[in-house]
Protein backbone atom coordinates (compact mmCIF):
# COMPACT_ATOMS: atom_id res chain seq x y z
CA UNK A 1 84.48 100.38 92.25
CA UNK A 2 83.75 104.03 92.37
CA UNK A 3 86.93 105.76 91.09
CA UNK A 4 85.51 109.06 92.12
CA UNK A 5 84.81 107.92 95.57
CA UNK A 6 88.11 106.45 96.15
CA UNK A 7 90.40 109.38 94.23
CA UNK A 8 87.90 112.15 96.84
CA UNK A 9 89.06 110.22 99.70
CA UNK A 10 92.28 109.44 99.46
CA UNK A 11 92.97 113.01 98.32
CA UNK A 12 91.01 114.43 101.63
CA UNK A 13 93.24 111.79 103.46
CA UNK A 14 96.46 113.01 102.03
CA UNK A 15 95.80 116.68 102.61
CA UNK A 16 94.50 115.72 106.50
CA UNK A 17 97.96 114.01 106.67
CA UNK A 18 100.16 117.11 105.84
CA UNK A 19 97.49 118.92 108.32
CA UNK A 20 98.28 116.75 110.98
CA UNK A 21 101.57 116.53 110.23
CA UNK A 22 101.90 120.30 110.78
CA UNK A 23 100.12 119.64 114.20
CA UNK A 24 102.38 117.38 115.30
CA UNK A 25 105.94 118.96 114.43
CA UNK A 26 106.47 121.20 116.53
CA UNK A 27 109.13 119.57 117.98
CA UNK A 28 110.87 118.22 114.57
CA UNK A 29 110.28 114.59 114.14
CA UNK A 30 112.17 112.71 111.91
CA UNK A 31 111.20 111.77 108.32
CA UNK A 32 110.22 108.52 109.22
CA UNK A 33 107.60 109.92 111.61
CA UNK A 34 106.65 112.65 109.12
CA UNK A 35 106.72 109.49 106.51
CA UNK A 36 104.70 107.77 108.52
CA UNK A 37 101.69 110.52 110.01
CA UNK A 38 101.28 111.52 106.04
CA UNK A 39 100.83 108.21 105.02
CA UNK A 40 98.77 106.72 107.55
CA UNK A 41 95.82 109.83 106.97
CA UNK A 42 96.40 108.87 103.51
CA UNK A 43 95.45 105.45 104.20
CA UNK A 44 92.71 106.37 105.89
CA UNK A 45 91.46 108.20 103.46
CA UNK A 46 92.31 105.00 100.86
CA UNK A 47 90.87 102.74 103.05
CA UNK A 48 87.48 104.67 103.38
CA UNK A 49 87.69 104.88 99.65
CA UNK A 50 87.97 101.26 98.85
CA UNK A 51 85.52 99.90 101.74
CA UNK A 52 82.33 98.19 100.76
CA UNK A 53 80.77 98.14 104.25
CA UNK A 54 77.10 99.60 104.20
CA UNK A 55 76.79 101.29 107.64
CA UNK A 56 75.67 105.27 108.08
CA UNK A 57 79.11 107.11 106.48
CA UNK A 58 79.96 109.16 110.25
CA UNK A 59 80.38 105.53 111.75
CA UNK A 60 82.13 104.16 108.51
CA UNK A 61 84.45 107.24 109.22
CA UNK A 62 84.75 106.39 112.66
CA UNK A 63 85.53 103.01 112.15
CA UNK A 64 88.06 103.32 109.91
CA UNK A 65 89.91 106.21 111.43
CA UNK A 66 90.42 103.78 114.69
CA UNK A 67 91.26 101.13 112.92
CA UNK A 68 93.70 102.32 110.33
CA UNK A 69 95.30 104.40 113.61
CA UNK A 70 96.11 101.40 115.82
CA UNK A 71 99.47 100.32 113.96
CA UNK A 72 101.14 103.97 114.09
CA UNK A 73 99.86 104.71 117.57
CA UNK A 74 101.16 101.25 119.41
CA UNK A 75 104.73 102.08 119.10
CA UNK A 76 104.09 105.67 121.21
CA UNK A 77 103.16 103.64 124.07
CA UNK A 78 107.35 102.27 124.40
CA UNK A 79 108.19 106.54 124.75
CA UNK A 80 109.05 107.83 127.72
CA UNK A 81 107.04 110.13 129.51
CA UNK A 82 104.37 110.90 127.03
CA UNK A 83 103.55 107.71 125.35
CA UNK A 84 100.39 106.84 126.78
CA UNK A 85 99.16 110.41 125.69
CA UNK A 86 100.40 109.83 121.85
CA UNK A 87 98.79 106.51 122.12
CA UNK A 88 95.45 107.90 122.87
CA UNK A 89 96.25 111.19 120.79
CA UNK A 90 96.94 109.03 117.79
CA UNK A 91 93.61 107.38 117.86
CA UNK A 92 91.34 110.30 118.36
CA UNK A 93 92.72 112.08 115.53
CA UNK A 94 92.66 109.22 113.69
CA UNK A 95 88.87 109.16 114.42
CA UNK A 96 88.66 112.51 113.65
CA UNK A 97 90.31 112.25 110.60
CA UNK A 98 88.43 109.30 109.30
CA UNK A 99 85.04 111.46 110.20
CA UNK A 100 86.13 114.29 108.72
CA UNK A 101 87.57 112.26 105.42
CA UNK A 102 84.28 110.71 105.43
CA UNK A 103 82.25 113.79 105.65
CA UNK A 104 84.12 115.70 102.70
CA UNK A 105 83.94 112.81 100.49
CA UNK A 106 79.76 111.44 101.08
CA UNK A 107 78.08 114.25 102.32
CA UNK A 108 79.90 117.37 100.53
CA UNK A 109 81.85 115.43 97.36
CA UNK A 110 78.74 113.41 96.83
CA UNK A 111 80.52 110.29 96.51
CA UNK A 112 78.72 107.40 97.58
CA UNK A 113 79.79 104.11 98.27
C-alpha cells in the first residue's frame, strides 16, 4: 500500500470536507450534518487513497466521488421542498470532490496508485 498516496488523499479529502462544509452552512445545520459532510469528503478522499482499481485517475476520481456520495445524499430526497435538489447537489459535489481529491493527490502530489 502506498502510505503516501493514501495520507495525500485523505488529507485533500478532509480539507474539501471543511470546504464544503462552509458551502453548505449557511443556514446552520446541525452537528450531525456538519459530522456527516466532513466525514463523507474525508472518505472520499480515504477511499481514493486505498483503491487498487487501474483506470485513468479523473475517472477513478469520478467514480469514487459518486459512489462514496450516494449514502449521505439519499436521505435529502425525504426533505421537504428542496430534497430532490440536495439529492442531486450532493452527488455533483461529491464528483467534484472526488476529481478534485484525485487531481491534487496523482497529478500535483505525485502519488500514484
Amino acid at each position: 500500500m502506498n502510505t503516501k498516496r493514501l495520507f495525500i488523499a485523505t488529507l485533500f479529502g478532509l480539507i474539501f470536507g471543511f470546504i464544503c462544509y462552509g458551502l453548505a452552512s449557511a443556514s446552520g445545520p446541525a452537528w450531525f450534518i456538519v459530522v456527516s459532510i466532513i466525514l463523507g469528503r474525508t472518505l472520499i478522499g480515504f477511499t481514493i487513497g486505498i483503491s487498487i482499481l487501474k483506470i485513468k485517475w479523473w475517472l477513478h476520481g469520478i467514480i469514487i466521488g459518486f459512489l462514496v456520495s450516494l449514502p449521505m445524499a439519499f436521505p435529502t430526497i425525504a426533505m421537504p421542498e428542496k430534497g430532490m435538489s440536495i439529492f442531486i447537489g450532493t452527488i455533483v459535489m461529491g464528483i467534484i470532490y472526488g476529481f478534485l481529491i484525485e487531481l491534487f493527490t496523482t497529478v500535483v502530489f505525485k502519488a500514484k496508485a
